[in-house]
C-alpha atoms as a PDB file:
ATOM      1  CA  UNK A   1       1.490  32.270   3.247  1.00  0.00           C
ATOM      2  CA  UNK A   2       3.713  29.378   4.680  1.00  0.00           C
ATOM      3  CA  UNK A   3       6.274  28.915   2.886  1.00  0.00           C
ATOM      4  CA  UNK A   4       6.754  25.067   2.232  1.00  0.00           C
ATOM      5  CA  UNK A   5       9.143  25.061  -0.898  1.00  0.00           C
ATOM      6  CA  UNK A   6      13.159  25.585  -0.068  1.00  0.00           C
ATOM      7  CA  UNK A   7      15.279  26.181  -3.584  1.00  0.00           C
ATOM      8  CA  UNK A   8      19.083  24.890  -3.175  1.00  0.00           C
ATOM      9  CA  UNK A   9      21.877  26.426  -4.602  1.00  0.00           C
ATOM     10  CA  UNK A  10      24.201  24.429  -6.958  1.00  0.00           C
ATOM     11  CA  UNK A  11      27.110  24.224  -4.704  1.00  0.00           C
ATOM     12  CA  UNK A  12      24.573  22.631  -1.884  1.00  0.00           C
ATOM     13  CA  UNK A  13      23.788  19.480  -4.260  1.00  0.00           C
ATOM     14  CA  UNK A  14      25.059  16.553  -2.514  1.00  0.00           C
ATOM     15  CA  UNK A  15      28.119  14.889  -3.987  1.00  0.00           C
ATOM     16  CA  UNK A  16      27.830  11.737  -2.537  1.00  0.00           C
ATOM     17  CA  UNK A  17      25.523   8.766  -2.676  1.00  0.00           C
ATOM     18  CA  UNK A  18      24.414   6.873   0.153  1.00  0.00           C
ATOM     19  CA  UNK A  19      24.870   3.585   0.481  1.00  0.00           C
ATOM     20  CA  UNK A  20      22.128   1.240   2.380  1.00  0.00           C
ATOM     21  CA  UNK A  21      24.344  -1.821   2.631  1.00  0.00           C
ATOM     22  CA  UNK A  22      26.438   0.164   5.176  1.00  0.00           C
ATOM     23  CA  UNK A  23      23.820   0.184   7.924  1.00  0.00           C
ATOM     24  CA  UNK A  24      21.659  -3.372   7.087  1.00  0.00           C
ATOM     25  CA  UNK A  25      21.555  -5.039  10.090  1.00  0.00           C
ATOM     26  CA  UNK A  26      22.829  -8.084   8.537  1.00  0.00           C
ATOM     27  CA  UNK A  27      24.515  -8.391   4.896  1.00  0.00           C
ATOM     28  CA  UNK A  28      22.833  -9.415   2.232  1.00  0.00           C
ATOM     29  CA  UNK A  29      23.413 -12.368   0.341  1.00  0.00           C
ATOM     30  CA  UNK A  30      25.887 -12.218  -2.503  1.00  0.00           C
ATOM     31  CA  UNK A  31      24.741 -12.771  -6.092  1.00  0.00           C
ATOM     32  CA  UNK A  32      25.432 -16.136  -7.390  1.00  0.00           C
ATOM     33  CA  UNK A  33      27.932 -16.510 -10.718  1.00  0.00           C
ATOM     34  CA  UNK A  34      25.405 -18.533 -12.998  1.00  0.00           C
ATOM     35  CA  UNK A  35      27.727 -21.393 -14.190  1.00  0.00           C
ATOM     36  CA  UNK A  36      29.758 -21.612 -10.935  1.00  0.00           C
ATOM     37  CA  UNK A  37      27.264 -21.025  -7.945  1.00  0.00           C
ATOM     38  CA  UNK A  38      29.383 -19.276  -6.274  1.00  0.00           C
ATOM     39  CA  UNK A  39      29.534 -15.661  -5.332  1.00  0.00           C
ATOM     40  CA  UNK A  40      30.390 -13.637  -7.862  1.00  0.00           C
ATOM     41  CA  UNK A  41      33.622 -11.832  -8.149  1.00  0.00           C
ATOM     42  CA  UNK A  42      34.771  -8.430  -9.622  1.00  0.00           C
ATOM     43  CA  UNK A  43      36.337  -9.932 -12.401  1.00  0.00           C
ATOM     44  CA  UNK A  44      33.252 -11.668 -13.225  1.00  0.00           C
ATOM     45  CA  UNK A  45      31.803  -8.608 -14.083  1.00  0.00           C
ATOM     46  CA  UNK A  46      33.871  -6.787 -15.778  1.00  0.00           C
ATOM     47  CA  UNK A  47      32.924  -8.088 -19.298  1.00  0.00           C
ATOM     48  CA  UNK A  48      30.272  -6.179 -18.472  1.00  0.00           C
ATOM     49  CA  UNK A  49      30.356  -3.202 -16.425  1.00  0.00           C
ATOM     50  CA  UNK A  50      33.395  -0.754 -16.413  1.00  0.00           C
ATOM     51  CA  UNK A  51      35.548  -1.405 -12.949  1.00  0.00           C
ATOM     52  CA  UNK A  52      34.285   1.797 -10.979  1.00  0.00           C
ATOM     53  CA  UNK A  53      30.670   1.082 -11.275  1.00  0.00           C
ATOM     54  CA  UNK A  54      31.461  -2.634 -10.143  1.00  0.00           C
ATOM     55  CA  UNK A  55      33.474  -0.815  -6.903  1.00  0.00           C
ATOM     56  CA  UNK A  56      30.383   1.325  -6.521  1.00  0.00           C
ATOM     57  CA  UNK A  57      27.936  -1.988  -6.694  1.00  0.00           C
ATOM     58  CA  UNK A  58      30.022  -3.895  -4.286  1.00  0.00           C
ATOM     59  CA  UNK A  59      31.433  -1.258  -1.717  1.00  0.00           C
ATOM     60  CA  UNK A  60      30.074  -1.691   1.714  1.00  0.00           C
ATOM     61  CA  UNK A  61      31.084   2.209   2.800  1.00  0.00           C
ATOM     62  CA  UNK A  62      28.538   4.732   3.379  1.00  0.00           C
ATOM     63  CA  UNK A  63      29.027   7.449   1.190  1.00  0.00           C
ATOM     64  CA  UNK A  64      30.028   7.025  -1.843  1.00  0.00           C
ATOM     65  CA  UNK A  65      31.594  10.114  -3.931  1.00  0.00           C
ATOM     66  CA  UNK A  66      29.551  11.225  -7.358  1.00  0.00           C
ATOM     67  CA  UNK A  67      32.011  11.368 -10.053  1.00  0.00           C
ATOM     68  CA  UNK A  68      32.328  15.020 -11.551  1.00  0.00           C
ATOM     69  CA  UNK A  69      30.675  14.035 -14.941  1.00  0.00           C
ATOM     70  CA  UNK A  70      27.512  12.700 -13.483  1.00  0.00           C
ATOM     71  CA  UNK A  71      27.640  15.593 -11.292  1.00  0.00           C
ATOM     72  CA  UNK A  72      27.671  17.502 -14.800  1.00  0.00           C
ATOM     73  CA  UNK A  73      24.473  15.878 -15.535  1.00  0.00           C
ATOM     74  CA  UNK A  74      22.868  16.357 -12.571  1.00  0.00           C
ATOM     75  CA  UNK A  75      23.502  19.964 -12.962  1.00  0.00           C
ATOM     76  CA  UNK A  76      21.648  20.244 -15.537  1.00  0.00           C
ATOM     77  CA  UNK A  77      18.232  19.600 -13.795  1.00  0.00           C
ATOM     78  CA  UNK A  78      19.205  19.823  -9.839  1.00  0.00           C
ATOM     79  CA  UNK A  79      18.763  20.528  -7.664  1.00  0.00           C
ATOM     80  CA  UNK A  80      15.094  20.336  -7.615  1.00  0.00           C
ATOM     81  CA  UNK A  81      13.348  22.234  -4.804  1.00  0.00           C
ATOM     82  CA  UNK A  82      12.711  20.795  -1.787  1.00  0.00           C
ATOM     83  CA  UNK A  83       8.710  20.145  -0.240  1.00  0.00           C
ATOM     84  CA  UNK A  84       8.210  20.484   3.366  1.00  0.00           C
ATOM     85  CA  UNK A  85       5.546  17.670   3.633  1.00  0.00           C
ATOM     86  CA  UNK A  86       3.004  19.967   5.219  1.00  0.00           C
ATOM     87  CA  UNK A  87      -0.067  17.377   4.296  1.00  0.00           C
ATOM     88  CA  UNK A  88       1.553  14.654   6.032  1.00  0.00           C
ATOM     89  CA  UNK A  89       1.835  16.934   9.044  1.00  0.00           C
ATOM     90  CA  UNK A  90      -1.619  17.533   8.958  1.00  0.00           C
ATOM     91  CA  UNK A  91      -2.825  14.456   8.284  1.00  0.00           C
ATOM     92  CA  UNK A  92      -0.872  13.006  11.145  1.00  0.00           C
ATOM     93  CA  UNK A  93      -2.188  15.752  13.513  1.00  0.00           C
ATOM     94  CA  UNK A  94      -5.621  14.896  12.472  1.00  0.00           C
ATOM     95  CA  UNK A  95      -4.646  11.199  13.582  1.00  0.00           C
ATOM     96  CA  UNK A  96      -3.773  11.879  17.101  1.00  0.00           C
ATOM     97  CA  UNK A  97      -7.051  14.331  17.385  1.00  0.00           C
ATOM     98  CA  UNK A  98      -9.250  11.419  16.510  1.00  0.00           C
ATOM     99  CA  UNK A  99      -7.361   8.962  18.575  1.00  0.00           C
ATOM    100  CA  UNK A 100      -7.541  11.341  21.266  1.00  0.00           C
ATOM    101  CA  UNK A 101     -10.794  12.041  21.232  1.00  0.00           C
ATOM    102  CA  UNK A 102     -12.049   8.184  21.219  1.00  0.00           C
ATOM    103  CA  UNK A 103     -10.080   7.828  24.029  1.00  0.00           C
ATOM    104  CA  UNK A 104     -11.960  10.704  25.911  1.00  0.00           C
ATOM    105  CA  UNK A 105     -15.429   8.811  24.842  1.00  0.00           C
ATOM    106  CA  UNK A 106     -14.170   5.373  25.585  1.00  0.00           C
ATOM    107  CA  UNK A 107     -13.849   3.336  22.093  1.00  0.00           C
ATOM    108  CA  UNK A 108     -10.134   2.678  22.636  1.00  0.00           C
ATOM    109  CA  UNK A 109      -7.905   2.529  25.269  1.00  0.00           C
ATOM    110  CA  UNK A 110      -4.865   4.626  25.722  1.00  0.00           C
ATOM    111  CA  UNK A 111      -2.721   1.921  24.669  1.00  0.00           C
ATOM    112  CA  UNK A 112      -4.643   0.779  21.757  1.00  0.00           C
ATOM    113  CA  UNK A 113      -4.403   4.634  20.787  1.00  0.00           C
ATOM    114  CA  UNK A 114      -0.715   4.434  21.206  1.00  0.00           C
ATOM    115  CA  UNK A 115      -0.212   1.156  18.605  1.00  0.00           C
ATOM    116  CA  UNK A 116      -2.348   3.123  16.062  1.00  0.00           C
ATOM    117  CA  UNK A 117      -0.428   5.899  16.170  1.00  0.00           C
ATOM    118  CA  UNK A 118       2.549   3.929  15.257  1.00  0.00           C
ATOM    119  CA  UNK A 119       0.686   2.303  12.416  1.00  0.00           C
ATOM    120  CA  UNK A 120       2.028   3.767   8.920  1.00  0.00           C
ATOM    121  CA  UNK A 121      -1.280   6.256   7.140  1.00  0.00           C
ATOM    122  CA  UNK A 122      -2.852   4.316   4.575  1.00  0.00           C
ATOM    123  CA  UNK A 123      -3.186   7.175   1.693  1.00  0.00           C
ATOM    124  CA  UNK A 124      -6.634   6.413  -0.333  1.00  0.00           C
ATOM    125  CA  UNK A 125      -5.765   7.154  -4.132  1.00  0.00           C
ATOM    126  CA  UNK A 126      -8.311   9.807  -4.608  1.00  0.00           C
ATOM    127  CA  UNK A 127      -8.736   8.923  -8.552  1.00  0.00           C
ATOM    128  CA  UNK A 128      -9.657   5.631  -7.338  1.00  0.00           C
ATOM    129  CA  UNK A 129     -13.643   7.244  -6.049  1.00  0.00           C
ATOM    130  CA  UNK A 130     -14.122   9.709  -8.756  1.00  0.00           C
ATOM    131  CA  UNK A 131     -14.587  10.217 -12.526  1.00  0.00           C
ATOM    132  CA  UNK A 132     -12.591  13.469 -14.159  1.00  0.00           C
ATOM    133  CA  UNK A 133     -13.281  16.356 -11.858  1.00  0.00           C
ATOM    134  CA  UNK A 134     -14.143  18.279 -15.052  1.00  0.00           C
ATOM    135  CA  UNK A 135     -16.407  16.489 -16.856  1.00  0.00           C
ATOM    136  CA  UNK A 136     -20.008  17.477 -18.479  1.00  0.00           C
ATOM    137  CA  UNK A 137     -21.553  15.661 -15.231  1.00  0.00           C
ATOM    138  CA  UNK A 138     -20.020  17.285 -12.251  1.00  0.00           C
ATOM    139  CA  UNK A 139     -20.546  20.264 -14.224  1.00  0.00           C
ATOM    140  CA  UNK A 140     -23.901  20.438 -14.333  1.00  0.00           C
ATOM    141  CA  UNK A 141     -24.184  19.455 -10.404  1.00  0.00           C
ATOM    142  CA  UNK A 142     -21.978  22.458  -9.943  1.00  0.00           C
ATOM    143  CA  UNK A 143     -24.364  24.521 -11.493  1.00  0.00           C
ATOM    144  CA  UNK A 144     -27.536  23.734  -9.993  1.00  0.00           C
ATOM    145  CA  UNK A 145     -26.106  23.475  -6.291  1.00  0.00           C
ATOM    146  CA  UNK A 146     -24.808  26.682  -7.116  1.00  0.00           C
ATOM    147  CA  UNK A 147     -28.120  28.298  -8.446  1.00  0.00           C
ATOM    148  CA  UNK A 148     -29.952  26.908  -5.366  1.00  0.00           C
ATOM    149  CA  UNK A 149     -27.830  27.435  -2.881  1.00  0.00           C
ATOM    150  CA  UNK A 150     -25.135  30.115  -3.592  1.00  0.00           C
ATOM    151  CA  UNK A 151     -21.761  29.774  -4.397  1.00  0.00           C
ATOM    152  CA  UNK A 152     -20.640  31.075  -0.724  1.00  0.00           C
ATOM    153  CA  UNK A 153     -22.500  26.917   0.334  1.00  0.00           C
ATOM    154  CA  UNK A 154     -20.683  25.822  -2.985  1.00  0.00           C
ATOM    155  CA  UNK A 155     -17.524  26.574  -2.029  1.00  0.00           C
ATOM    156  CA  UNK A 156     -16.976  27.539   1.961  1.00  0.00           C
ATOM    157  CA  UNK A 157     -19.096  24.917   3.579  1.00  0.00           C
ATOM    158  CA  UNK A 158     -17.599  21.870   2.821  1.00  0.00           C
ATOM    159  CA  UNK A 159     -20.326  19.526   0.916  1.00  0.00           C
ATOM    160  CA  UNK A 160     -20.981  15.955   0.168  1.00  0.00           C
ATOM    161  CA  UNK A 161     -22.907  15.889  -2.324  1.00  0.00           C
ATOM    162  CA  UNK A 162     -24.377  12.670  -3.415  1.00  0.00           C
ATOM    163  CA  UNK A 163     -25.946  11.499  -7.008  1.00  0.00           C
ATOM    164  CA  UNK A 164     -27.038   9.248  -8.866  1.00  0.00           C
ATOM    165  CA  UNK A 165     -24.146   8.775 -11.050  1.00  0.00           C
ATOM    166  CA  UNK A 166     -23.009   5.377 -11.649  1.00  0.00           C
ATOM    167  CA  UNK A 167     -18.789   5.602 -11.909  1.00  0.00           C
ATOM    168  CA  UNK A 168     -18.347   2.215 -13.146  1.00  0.00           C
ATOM    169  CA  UNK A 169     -20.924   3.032 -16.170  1.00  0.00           C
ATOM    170  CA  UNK A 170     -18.819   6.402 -16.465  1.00  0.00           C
ATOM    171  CA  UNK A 171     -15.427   5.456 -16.315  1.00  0.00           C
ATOM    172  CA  UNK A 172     -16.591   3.078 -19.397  1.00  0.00           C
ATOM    173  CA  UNK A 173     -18.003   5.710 -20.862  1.00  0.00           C
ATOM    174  CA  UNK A 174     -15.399   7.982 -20.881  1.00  0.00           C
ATOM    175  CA  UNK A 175     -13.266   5.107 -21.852  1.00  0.00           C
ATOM    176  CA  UNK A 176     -15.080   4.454 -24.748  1.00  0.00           C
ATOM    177  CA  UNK A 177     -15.066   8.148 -26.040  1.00  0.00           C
ATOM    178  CA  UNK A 178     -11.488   8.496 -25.730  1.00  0.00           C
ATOM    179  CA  UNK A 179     -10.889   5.243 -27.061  1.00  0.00           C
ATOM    180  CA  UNK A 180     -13.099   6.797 -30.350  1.00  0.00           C
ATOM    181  CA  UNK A 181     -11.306   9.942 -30.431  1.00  0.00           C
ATOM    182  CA  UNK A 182      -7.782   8.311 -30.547  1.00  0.00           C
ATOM    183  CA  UNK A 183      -8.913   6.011 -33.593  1.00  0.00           C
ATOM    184  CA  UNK A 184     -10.479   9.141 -35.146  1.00  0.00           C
ATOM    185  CA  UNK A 185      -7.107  11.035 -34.959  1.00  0.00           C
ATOM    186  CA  UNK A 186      -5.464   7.804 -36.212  1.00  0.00           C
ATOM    187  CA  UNK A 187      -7.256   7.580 -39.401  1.00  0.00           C
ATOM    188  CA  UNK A 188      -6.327  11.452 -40.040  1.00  0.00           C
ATOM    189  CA  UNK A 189      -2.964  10.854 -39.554  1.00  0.00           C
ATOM    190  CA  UNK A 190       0.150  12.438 -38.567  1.00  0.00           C
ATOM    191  CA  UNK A 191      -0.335  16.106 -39.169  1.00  0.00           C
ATOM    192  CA  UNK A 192       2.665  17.807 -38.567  1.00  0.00           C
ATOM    193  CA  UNK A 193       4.505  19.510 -35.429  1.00  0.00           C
ATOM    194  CA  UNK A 194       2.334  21.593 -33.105  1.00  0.00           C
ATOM    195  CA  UNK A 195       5.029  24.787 -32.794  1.00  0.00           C
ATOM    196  CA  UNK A 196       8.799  24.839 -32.236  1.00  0.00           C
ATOM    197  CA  UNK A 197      10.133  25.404 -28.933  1.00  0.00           C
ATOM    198  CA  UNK A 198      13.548  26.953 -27.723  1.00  0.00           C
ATOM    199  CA  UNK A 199      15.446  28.195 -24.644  1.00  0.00           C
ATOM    200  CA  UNK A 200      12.937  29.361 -21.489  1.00  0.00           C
ATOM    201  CA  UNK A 201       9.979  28.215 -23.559  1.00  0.00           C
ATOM    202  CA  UNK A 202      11.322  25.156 -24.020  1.00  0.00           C
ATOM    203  CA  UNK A 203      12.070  25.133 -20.519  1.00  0.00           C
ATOM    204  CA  UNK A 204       8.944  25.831 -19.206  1.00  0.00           C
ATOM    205  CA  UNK A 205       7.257  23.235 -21.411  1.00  0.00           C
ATOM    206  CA  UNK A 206       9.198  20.483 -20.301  1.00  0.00           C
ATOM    207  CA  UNK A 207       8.262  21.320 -16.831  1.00  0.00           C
ATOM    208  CA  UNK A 208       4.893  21.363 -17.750  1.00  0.00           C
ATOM    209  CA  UNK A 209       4.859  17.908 -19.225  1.00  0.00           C
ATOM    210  CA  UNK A 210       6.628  16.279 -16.401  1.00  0.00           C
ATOM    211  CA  UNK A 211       3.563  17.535 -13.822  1.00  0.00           C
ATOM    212  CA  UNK A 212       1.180  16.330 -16.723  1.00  0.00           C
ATOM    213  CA  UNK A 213       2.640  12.878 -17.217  1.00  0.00           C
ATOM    214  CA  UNK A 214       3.821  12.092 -13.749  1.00  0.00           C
ATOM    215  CA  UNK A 215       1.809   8.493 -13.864  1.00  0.00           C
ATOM    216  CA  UNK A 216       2.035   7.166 -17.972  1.00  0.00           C
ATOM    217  CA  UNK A 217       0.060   4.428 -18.689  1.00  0.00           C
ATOM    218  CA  UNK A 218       0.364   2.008 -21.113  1.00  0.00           C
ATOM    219  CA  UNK A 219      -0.466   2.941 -24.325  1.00  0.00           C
ATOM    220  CA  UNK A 220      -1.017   6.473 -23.836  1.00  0.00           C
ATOM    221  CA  UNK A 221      -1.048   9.063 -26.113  1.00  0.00           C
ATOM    222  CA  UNK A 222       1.043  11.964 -25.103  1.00  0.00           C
ATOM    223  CA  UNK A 223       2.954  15.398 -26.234  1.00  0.00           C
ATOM    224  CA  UNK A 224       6.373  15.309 -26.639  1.00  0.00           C
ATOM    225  CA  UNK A 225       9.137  17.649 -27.616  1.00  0.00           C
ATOM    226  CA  UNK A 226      11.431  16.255 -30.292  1.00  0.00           C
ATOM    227  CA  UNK A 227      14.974  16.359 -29.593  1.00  0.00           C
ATOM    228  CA  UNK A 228      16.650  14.894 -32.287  1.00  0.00           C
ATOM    229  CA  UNK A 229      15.435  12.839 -35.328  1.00  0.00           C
ATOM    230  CA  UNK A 230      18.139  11.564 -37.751  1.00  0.00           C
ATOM    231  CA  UNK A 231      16.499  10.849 -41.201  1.00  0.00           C
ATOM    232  CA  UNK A 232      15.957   7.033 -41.403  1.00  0.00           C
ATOM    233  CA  UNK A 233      16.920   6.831 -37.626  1.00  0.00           C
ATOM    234  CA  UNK A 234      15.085   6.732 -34.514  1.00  0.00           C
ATOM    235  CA  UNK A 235      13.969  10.107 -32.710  1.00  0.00           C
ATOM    236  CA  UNK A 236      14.696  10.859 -29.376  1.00  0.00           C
ATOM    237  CA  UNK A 237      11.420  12.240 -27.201  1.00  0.00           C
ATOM    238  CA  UNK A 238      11.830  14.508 -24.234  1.00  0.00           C
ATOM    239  CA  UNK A 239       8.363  13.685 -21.902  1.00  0.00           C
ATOM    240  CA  UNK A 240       9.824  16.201 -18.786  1.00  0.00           C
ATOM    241  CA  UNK A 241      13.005  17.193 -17.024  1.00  0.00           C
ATOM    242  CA  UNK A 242      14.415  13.845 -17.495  1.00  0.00           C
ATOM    243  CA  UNK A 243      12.131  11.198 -19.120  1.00  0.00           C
ATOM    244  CA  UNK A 244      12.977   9.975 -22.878  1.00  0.00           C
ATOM    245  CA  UNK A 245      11.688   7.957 -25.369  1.00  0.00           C
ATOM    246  CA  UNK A 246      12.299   6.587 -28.817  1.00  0.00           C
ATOM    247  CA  UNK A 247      10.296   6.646 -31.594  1.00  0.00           C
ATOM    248  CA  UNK A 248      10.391   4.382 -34.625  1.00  0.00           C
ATOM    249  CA  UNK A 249      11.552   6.153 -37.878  1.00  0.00           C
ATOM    250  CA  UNK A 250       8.023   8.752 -38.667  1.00  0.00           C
ATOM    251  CA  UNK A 251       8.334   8.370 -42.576  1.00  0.00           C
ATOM    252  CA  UNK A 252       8.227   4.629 -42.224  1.00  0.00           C
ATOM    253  CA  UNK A 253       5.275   4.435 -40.209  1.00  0.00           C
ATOM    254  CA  UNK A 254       1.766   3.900 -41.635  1.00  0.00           C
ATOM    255  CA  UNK A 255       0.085   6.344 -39.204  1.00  0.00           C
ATOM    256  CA  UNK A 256       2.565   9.350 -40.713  1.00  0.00           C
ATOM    257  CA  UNK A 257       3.360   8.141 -43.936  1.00  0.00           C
ATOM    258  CA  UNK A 258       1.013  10.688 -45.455  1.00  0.00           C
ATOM    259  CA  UNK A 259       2.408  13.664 -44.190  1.00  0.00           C
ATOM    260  CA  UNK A 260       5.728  12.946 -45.248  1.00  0.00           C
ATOM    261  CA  UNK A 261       4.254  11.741 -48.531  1.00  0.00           C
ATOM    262  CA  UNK A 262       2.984  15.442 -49.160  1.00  0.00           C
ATOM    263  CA  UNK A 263       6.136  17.038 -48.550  1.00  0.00           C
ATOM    264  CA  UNK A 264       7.927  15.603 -50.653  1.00  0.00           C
ATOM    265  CA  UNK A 265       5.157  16.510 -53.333  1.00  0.00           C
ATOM    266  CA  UNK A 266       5.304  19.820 -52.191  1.00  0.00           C
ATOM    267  CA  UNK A 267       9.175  20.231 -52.263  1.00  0.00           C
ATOM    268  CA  UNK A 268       9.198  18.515 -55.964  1.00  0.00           C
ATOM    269  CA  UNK A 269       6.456  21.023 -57.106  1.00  0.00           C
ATOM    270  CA  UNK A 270       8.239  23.921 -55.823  1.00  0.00           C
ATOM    271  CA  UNK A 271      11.660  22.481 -57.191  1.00  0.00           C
END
């Protein structure tokens, strides 16, 4: 197997930033003070931001050096591996064989092939033509193209199968259930934690929540692991390597009310 993943070592994570403004063809307008007009200076900032970030905002070098306690922080997560974009490859090779080919049959010219090939690939979102891969639907086609025709077909000859399945009326569907399920859940209530986490497990869970919610949408309900949550404060959420969130003070909300409500029953009974 092709290896397409390359794994740093810490001492080969960069310890500079680059720094676009260095290499614009032409500099880019200043930001405007909002009482004066004018550019703004430094000092205007400062108020604000502490001095070395301002240097770093308005420096026109190339590189600019990490300072050693971000570097900390990075540490703690990077270097992530590397991805040799093997897809892309393909997918431009599979370009220039169609081009090529259409030239050989006469639809384009050889210089019409050449301006597509400079044309950036247009990547289709493939969520955007299905419905869940897994659903009760698709697996029930499975099955019966399966009994009739073998998984070997199924799987190794590359089908387009076609039905009658409308996805608008599914996506709503499927909308709608969820939607039901969540409201469900709501009116039971907070329940408790799942399981406690710690040290590789931990780890590895975190990982597994930043594949799972790579693209959050509004409004979604999600796993978490709780990092810290102060009595009457807010907690802190961990959704992956490096994504947080805040909730709102559990015991004061309406949805979780009831769970803490029992424990304290509990701990005055055994009390």
């Amino acid at each position: 197997m092709e290896q397409i993943k390359v794994f740093l070592d810490e001492s080969e994570m960069p310890r500079q930033w680059y720094n676009i403004l260095a290499d614009l063809p032409t500099p880019m307008r200043p930001p405007l003070h909002p009482a004066t007009g004018e550019p703004v200076k430094p000092e205007d900032l400062a108020p604000v931001f502490p001095m070395n970030l301002i240097e770093q905002e308005m420096s026109t070098e190339r590189w600019i050096e990490i300072p050693e306690p971000v570097l900390e922080k990075y540490a703690i997560w990077r270097p992530t591996p590397l991805y040799r974009a093997r897809n892309l490859e393909k997918a431009l090779e599979r370009q220039h064989y169609v081009l090529e080919r259409m030239v050989e049959v006469g639809f384009l010219s050889p210089e019409e092939a050449v301006a597509a090939r400079k044309e950036p690939l247009d990547f289709a979102d493939p969520e955007a033509s299905r419905v869940q891969v897994l659903n009760s639907f698709t697996e029930e086609v499975r099955r019966r193209v399966e009994a009739d025709f073998g998984s070997d077909v199924l799987y190794g000859d590359g089908l387009s199968i076609h039905t009658t399945l409308d996805l608008e009326a599914q996506r709503a569907a499927e909308a709608a259930v969820q939607k039901g399920l969540e409201e469900l859940d709501k009116r039971h209530g907070y329940r408790g934690p799942h399981g406690h986490v710690e040290g590789p497990e931990r780890d590895a869970f975190l990982q597994q929540l930043a594949e799972k919610y790579r693209n959050l949408a509004s409004g979604a309900v999600v796993e978490a692991v709780v990092q810290e949550c102060p009595k009457g404060g807010m907690c802190r959420l961990l959704l992956g390597r490096e994504r947080t969130a805040r909730l709102l003070p559990p015991e004061k909300e309406k949805w979780a009310a009831g769970y803490f409500k029992s424990r304290k029953k509990g701990l005055i009974r055994a009390m």
